[in-house]
C-alpha atoms as a PDB file:
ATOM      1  CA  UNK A   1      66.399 161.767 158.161  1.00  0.00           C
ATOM      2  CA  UNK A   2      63.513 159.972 159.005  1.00  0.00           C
ATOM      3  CA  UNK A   3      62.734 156.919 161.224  1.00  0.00           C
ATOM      4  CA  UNK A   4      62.496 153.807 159.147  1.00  0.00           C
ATOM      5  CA  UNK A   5      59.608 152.403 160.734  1.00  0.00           C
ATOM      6  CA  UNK A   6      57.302 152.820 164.379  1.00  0.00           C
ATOM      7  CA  UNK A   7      56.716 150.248 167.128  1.00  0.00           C
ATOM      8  CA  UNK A   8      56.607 150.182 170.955  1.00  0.00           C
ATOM      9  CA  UNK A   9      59.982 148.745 171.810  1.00  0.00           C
ATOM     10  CA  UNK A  10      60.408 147.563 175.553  1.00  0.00           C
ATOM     11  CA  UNK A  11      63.789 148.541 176.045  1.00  0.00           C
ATOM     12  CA  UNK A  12      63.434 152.508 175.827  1.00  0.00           C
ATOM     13  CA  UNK A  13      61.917 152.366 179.398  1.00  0.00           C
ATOM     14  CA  UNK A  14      65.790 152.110 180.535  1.00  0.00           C
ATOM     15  CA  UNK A  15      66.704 154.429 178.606  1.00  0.00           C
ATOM     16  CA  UNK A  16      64.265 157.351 178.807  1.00  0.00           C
ATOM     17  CA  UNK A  17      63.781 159.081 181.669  1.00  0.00           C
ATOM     18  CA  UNK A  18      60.073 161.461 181.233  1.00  0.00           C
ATOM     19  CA  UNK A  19      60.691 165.575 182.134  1.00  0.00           C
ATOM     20  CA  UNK A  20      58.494 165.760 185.536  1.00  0.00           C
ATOM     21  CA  UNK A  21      57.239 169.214 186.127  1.00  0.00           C
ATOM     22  CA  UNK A  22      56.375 170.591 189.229  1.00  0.00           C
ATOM     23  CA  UNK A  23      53.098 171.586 189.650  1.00  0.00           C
ATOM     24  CA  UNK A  24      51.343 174.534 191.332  1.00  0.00           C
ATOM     25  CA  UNK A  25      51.708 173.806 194.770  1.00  0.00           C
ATOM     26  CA  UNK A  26      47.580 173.826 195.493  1.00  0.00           C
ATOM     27  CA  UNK A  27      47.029 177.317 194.023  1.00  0.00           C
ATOM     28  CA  UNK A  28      44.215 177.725 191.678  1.00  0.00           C
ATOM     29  CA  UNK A  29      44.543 177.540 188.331  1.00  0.00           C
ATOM     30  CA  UNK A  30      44.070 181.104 187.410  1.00  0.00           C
ATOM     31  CA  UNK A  31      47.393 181.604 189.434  1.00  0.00           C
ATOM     32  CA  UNK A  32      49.015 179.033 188.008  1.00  0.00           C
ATOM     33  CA  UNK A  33      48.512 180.530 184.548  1.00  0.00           C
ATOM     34  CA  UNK A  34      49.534 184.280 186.258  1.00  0.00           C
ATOM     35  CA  UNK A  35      53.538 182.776 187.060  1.00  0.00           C
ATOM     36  CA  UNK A  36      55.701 185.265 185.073  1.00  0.00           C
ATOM     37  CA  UNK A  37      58.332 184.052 182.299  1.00  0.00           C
ATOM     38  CA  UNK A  38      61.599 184.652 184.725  1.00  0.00           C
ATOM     39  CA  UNK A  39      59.466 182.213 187.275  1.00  0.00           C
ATOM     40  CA  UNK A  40      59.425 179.981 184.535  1.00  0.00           C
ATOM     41  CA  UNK A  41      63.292 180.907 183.343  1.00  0.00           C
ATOM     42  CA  UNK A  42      63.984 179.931 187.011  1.00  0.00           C
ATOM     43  CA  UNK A  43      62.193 176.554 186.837  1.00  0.00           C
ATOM     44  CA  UNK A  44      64.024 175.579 184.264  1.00  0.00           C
ATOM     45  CA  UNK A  45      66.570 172.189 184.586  1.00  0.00           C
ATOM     46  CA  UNK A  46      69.405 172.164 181.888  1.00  0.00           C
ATOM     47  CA  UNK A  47      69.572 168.592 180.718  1.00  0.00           C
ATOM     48  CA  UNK A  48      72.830 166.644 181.366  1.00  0.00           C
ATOM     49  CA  UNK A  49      75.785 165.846 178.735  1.00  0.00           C
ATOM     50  CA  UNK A  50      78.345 164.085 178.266  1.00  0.00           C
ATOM     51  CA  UNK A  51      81.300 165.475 176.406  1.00  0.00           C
ATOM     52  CA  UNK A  52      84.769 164.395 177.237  1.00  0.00           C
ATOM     53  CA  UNK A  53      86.462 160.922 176.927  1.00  0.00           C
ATOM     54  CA  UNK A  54      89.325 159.159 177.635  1.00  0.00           C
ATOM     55  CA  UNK A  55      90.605 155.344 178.187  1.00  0.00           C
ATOM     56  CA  UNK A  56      92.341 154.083 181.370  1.00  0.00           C
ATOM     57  CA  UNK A  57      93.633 150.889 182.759  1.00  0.00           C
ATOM     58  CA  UNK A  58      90.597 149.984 184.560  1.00  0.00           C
ATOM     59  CA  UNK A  59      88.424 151.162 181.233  1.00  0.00           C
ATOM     60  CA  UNK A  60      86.911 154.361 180.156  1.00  0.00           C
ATOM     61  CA  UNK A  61      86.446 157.292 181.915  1.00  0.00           C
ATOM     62  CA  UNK A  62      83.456 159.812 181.196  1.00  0.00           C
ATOM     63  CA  UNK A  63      82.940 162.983 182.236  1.00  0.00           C
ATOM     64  CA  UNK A  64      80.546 165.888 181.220  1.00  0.00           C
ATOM     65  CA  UNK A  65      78.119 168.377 182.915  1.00  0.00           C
ATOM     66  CA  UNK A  66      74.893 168.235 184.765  1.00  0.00           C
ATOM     67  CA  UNK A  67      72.961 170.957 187.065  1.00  0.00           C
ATOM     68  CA  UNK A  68      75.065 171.221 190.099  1.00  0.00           C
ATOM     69  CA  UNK A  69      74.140 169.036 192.831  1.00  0.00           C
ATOM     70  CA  UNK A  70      72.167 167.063 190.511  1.00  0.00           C
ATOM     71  CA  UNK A  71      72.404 163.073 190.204  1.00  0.00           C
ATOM     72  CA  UNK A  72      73.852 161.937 187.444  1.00  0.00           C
ATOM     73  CA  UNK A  73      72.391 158.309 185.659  1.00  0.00           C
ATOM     74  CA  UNK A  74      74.025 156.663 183.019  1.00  0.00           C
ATOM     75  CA  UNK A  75      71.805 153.345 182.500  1.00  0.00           C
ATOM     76  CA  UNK A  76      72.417 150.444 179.580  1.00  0.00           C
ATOM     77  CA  UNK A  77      69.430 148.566 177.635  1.00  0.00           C
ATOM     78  CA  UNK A  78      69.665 146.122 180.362  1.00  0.00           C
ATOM     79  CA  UNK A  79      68.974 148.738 182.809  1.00  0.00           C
ATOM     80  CA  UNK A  80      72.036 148.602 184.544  1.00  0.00           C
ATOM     81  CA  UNK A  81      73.197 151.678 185.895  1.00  0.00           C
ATOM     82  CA  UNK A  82      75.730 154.304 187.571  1.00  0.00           C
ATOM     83  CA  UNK A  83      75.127 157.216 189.350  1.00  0.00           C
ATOM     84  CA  UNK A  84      77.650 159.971 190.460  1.00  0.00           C
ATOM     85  CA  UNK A  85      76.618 163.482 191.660  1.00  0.00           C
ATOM     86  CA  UNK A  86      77.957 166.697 190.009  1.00  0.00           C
ATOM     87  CA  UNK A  87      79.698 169.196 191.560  1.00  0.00           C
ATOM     88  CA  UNK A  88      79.522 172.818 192.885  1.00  0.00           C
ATOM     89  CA  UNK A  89      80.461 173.846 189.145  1.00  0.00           C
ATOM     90  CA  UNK A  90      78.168 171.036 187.477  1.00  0.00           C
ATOM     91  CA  UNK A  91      80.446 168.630 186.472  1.00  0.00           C
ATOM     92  CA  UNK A  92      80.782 164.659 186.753  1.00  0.00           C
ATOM     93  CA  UNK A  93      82.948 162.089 186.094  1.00  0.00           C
ATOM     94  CA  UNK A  94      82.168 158.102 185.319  1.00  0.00           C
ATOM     95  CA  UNK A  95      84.426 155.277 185.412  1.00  0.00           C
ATOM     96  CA  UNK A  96      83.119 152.841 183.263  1.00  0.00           C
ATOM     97  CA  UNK A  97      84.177 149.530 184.053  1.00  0.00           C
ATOM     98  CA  UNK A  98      86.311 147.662 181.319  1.00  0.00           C
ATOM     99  CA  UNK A  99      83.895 146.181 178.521  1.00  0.00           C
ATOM    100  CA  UNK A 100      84.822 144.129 175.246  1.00  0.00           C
ATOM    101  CA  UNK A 101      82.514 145.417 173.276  1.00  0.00           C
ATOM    102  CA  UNK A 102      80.643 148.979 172.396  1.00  0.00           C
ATOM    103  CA  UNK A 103      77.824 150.253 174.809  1.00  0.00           C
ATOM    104  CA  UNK A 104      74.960 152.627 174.354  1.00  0.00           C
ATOM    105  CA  UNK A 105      73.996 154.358 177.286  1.00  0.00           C
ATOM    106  CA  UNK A 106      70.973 156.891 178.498  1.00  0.00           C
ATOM    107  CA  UNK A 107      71.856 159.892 180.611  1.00  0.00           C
ATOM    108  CA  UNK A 108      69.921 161.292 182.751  1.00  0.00           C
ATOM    109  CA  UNK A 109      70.399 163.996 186.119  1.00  0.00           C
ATOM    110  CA  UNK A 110      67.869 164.514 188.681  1.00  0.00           C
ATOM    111  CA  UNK A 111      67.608 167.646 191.078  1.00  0.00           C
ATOM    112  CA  UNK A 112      65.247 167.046 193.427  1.00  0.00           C
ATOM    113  CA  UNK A 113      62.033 165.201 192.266  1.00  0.00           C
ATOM    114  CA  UNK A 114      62.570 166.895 188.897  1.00  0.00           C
ATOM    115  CA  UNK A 115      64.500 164.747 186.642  1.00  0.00           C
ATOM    116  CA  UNK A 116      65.833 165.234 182.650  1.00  0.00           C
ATOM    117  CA  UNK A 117      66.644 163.061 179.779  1.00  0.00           C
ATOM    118  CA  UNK A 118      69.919 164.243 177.932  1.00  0.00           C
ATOM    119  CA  UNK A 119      69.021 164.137 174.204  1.00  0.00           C
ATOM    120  CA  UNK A 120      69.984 160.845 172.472  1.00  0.00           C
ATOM    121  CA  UNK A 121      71.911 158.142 173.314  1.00  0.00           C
ATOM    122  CA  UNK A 122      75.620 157.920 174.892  1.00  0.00           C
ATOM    123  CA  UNK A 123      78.256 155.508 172.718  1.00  0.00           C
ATOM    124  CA  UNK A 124      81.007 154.279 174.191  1.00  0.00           C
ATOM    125  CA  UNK A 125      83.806 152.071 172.697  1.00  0.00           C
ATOM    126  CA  UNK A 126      86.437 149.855 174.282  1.00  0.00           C
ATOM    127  CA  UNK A 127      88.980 151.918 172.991  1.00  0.00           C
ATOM    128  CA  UNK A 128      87.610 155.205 174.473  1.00  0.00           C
ATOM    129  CA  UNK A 129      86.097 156.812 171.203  1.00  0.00           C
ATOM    130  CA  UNK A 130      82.358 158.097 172.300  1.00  0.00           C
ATOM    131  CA  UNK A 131      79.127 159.932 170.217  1.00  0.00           C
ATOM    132  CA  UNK A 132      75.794 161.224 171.456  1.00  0.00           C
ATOM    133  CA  UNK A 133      74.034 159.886 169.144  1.00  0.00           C
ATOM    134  CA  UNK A 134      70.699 161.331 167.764  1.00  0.00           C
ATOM    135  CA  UNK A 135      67.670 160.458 166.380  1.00  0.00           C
ATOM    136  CA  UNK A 136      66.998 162.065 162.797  1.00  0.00           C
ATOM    137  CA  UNK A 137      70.810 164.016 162.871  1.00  0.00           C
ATOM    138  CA  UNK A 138      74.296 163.479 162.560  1.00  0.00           C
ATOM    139  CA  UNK A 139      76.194 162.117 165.748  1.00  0.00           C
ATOM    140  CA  UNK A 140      78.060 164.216 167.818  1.00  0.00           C
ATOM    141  CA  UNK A 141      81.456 163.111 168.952  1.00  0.00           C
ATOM    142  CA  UNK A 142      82.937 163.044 172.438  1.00  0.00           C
ATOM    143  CA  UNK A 143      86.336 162.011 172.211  1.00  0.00           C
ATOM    144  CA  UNK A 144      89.139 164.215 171.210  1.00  0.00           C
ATOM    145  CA  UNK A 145      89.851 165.299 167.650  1.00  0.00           C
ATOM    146  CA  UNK A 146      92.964 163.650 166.430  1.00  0.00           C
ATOM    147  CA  UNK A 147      93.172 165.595 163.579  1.00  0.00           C
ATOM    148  CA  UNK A 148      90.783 167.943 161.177  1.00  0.00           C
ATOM    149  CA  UNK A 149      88.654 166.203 158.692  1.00  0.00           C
ATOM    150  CA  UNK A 150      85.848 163.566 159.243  1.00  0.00           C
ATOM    151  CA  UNK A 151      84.076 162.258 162.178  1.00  0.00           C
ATOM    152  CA  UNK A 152      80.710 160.961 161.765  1.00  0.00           C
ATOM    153  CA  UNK A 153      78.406 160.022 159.310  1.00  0.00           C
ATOM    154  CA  UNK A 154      74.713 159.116 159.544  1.00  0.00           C
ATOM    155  CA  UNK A 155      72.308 157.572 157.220  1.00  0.00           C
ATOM    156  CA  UNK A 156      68.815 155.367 157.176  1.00  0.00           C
ATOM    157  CA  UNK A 157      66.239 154.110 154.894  1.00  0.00           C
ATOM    158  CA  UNK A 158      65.077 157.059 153.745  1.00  0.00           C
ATOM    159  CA  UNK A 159      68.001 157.727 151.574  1.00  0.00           C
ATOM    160  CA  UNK A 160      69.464 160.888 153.716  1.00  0.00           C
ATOM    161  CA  UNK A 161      73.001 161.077 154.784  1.00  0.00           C
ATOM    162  CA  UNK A 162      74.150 163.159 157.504  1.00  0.00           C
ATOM    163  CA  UNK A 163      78.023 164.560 157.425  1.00  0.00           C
ATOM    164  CA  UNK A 164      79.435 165.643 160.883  1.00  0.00           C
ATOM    165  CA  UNK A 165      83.336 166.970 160.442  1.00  0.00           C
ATOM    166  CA  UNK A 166      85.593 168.902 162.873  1.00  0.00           C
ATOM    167  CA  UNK A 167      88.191 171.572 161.170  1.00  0.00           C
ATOM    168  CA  UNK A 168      89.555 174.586 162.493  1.00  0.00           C
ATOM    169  CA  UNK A 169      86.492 176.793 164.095  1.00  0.00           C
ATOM    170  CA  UNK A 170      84.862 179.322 161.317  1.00  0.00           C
ATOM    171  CA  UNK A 171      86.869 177.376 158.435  1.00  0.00           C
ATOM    172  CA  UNK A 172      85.046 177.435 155.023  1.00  0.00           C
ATOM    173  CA  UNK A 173      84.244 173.912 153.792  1.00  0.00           C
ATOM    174  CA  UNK A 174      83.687 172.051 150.758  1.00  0.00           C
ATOM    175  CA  UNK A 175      82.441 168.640 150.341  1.00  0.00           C
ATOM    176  CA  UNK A 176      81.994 166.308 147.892  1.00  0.00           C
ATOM    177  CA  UNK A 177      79.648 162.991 147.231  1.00  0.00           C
ATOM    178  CA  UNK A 178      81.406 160.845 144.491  1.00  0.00           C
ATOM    179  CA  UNK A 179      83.510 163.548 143.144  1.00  0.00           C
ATOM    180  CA  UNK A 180      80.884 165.971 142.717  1.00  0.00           C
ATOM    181  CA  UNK A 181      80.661 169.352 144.955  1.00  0.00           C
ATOM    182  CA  UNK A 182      77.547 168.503 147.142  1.00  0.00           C
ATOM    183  CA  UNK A 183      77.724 170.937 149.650  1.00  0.00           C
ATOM    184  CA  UNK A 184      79.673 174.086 150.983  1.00  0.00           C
ATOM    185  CA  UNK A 185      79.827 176.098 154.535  1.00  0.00           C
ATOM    186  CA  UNK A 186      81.716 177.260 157.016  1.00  0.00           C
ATOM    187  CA  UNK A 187      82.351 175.801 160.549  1.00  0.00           C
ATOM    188  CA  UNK A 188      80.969 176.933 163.822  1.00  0.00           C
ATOM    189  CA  UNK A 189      82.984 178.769 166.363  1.00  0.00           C
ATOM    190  CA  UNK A 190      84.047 174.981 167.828  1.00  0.00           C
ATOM    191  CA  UNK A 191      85.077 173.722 164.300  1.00  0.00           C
ATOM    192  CA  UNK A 192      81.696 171.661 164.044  1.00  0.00           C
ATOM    193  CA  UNK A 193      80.933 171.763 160.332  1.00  0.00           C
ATOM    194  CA  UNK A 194      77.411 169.601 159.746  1.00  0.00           C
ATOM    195  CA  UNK A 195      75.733 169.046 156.354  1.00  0.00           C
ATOM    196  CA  UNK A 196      73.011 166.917 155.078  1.00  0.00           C
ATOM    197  CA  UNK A 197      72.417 165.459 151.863  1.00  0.00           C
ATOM    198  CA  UNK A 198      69.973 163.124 150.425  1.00  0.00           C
ATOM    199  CA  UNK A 199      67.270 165.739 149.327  1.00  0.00           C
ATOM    200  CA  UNK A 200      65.379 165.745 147.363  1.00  0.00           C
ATOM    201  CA  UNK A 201      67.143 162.591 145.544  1.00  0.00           C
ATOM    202  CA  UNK A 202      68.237 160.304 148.099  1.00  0.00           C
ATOM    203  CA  UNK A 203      71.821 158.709 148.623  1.00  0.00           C
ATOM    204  CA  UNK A 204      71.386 155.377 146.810  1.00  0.00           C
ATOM    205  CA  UNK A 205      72.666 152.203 148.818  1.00  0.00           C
ATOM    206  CA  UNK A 206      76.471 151.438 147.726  1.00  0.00           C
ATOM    207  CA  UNK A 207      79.944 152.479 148.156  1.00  0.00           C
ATOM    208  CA  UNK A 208      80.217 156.500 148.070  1.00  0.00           C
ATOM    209  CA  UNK A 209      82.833 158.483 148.262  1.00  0.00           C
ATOM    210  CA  UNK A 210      82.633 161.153 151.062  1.00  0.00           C
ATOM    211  CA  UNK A 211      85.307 164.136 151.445  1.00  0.00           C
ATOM    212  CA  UNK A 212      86.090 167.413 152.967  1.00  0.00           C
ATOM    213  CA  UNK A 213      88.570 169.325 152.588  1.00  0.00           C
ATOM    214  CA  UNK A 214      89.650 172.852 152.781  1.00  0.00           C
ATOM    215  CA  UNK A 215      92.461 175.634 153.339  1.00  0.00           C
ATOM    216  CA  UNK A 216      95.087 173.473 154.766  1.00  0.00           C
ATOM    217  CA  UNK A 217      92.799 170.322 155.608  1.00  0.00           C
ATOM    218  CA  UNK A 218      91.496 167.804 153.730  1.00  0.00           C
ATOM    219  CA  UNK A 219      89.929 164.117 154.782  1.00  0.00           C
ATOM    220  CA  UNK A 220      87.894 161.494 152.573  1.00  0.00           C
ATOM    221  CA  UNK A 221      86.247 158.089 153.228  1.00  0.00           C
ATOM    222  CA  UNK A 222      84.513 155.410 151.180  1.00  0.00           C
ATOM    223  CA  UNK A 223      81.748 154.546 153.322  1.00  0.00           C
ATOM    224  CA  UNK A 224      79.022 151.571 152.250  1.00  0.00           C
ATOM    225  CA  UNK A 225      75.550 152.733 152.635  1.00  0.00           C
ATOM    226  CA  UNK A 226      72.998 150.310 153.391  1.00  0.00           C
ATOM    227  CA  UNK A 227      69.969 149.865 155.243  1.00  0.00           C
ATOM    228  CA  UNK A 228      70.194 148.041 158.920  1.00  0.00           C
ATOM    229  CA  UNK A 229      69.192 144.368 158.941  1.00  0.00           C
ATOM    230  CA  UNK A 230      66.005 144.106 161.637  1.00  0.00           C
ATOM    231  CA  UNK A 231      67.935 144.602 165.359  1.00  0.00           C
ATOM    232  CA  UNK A 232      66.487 141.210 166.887  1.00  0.00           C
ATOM    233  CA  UNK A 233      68.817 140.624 169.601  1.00  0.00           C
ATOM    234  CA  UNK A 234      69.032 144.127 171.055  1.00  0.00           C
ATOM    235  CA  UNK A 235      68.819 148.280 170.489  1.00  0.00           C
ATOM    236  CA  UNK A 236      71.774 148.271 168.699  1.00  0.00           C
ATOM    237  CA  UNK A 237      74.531 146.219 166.422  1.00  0.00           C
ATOM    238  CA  UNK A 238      78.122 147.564 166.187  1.00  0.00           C
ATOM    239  CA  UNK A 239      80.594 146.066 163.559  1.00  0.00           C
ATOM    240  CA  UNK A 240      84.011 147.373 162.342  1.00  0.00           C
ATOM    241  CA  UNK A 241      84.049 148.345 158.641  1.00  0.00           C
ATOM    242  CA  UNK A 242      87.553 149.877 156.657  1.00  0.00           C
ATOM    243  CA  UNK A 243      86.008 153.103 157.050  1.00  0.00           C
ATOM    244  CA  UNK A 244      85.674 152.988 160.854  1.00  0.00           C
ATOM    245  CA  UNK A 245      83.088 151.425 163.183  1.00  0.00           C
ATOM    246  CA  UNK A 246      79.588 151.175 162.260  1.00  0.00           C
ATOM    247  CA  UNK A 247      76.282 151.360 164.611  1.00  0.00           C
ATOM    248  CA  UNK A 248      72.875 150.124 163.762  1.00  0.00           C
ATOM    249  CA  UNK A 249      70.655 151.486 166.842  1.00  0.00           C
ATOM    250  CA  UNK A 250      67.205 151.575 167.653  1.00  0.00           C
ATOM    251  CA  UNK A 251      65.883 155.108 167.563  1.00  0.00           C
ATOM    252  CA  UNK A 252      62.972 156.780 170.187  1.00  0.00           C
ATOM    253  CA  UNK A 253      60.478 155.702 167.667  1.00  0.00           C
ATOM    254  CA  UNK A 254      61.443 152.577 166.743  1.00  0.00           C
ATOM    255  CA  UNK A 255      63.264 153.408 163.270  1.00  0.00           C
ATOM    256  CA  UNK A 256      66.656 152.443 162.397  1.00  0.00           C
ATOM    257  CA  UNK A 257      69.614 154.399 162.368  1.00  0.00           C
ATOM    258  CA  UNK A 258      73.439 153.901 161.550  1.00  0.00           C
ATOM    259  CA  UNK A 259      76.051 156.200 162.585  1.00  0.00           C
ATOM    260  CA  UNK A 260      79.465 155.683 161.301  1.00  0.00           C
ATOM    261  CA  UNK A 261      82.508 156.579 163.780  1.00  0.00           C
ATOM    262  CA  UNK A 262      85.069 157.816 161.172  1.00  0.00           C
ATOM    263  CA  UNK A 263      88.791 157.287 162.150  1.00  0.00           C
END
């Protein structure tokens, strides 16, 4: 998939926290370049996720993992933000406070002066489903899988349609676009199966048909593809749709995306 369109949006700057690197600490720059790769192994900083959910009655409550000690930032458009500190064994938890509509969050986890960017953007709805979304790639959900079959699909201007499903881990998988076999694989050792379609024709705009289904599973959706109108009052539009909720979002480099939150 790629990015609709380019421009210097404002709002990322809350959102996107830069990678600062630690420099050589005054030595020369011949022995700079002699560190050895397990120095640089060792400088490494993991980035932060988020990757379990669940709704309260005070909100939502997120939770995920982060270098140990490090301090965790979630942060809206607005540049509002939370902070907690993960533990001994990396992990944090969020309470989000009680919202009426979805947000989109940035994550980020600083250790020291050296800070990371988690990759994409953190969705959270009222009613405690969540997705990382991600530029270019199908969205990744967060909240727990209610049953085996569909969970996200992603699609943009360019005509390509990304299929995210979650079935029983190393299950063999066939899908279908409209009736017709479009695709078939197996599914990862977490029961992640991810396709994309769209090349080299592209998915036309209109009502498709998407399934899945295999050995004792089977899901399908009618989902209405369509390109975002322009996002002039923010990063990101959410509206529900009989095929579950839809996102229009502002990518890194100023495209549009929409992610679908099946179910």
């Amino acid at each position: 998939m790629v990015p609709s369109r380019s421009r210097t949006v404002s709002w990322l700057i809350a959102l996107i926290v830069p990678v600062v690197l630690t420099g050589c600490g005054g030595k020369s720059p011949a022995a700079g370049a002699a560190v050895d790769a397990a120095a640089l192994e060792a400088s490494y900083l993991a980035p932060p996720r988020a990757d379990a959910v669940r709704a309260s009655a005070g909100g939502v409550v997120l939770s995920g993992s982060a270098p140990p000690g490090g301090k965790v930032r979630l942060a809206t458009p607005a540049g509002q933000a939370m902070f907690a500190t993960a533990d001994v064994k990396g992990r944090w938890t969020l309470a989000l406070p009680p919202a009426a509509e979805p947000q989109i969050f940035g994550l980020s986890a600083a250790v020291g002066a050296r800070l990371n960017q988690a990759e994409g953007y953190v969705l959270v709805t009222p009613g405690g489903q969540a997705a990382l979304l991600r530029a270019g790639t199908g969205a990744v959900r967060i909240d727990a899988v209610a049953r085996p079959g569909l969970r996200a699909l992603d699609f943009d201007r360019g005509g390509g349609l990304e299929v995210s499903a979650a079935v029983p881990p190393g299950a063999t998988v066939i899908l279908r676009l409209d009736g017709r076999q479009a695709a078939e694989g197996r599914a990862d050792a977490r029961g992640r199966y991810v396709a994309s379609l769209g090349s080299p024709a592209p998915i036309r705009p209109g009502a498709h048909q998407v399934q899945v289904f295999g050995d004792g599973f089977s899901d399908q959706v009618v989902v209405q593809v369509s390109p975002a109108a322009p996002l002039a009052q923010g990063p990101f539009r959410s509206q529900l749709t009989p095929a579950g909720l839809r996102v229009d979002w502002m990518t890194p480099g100023g495209g549009e995306q929409s992610t679908l939150l099946v179910h």
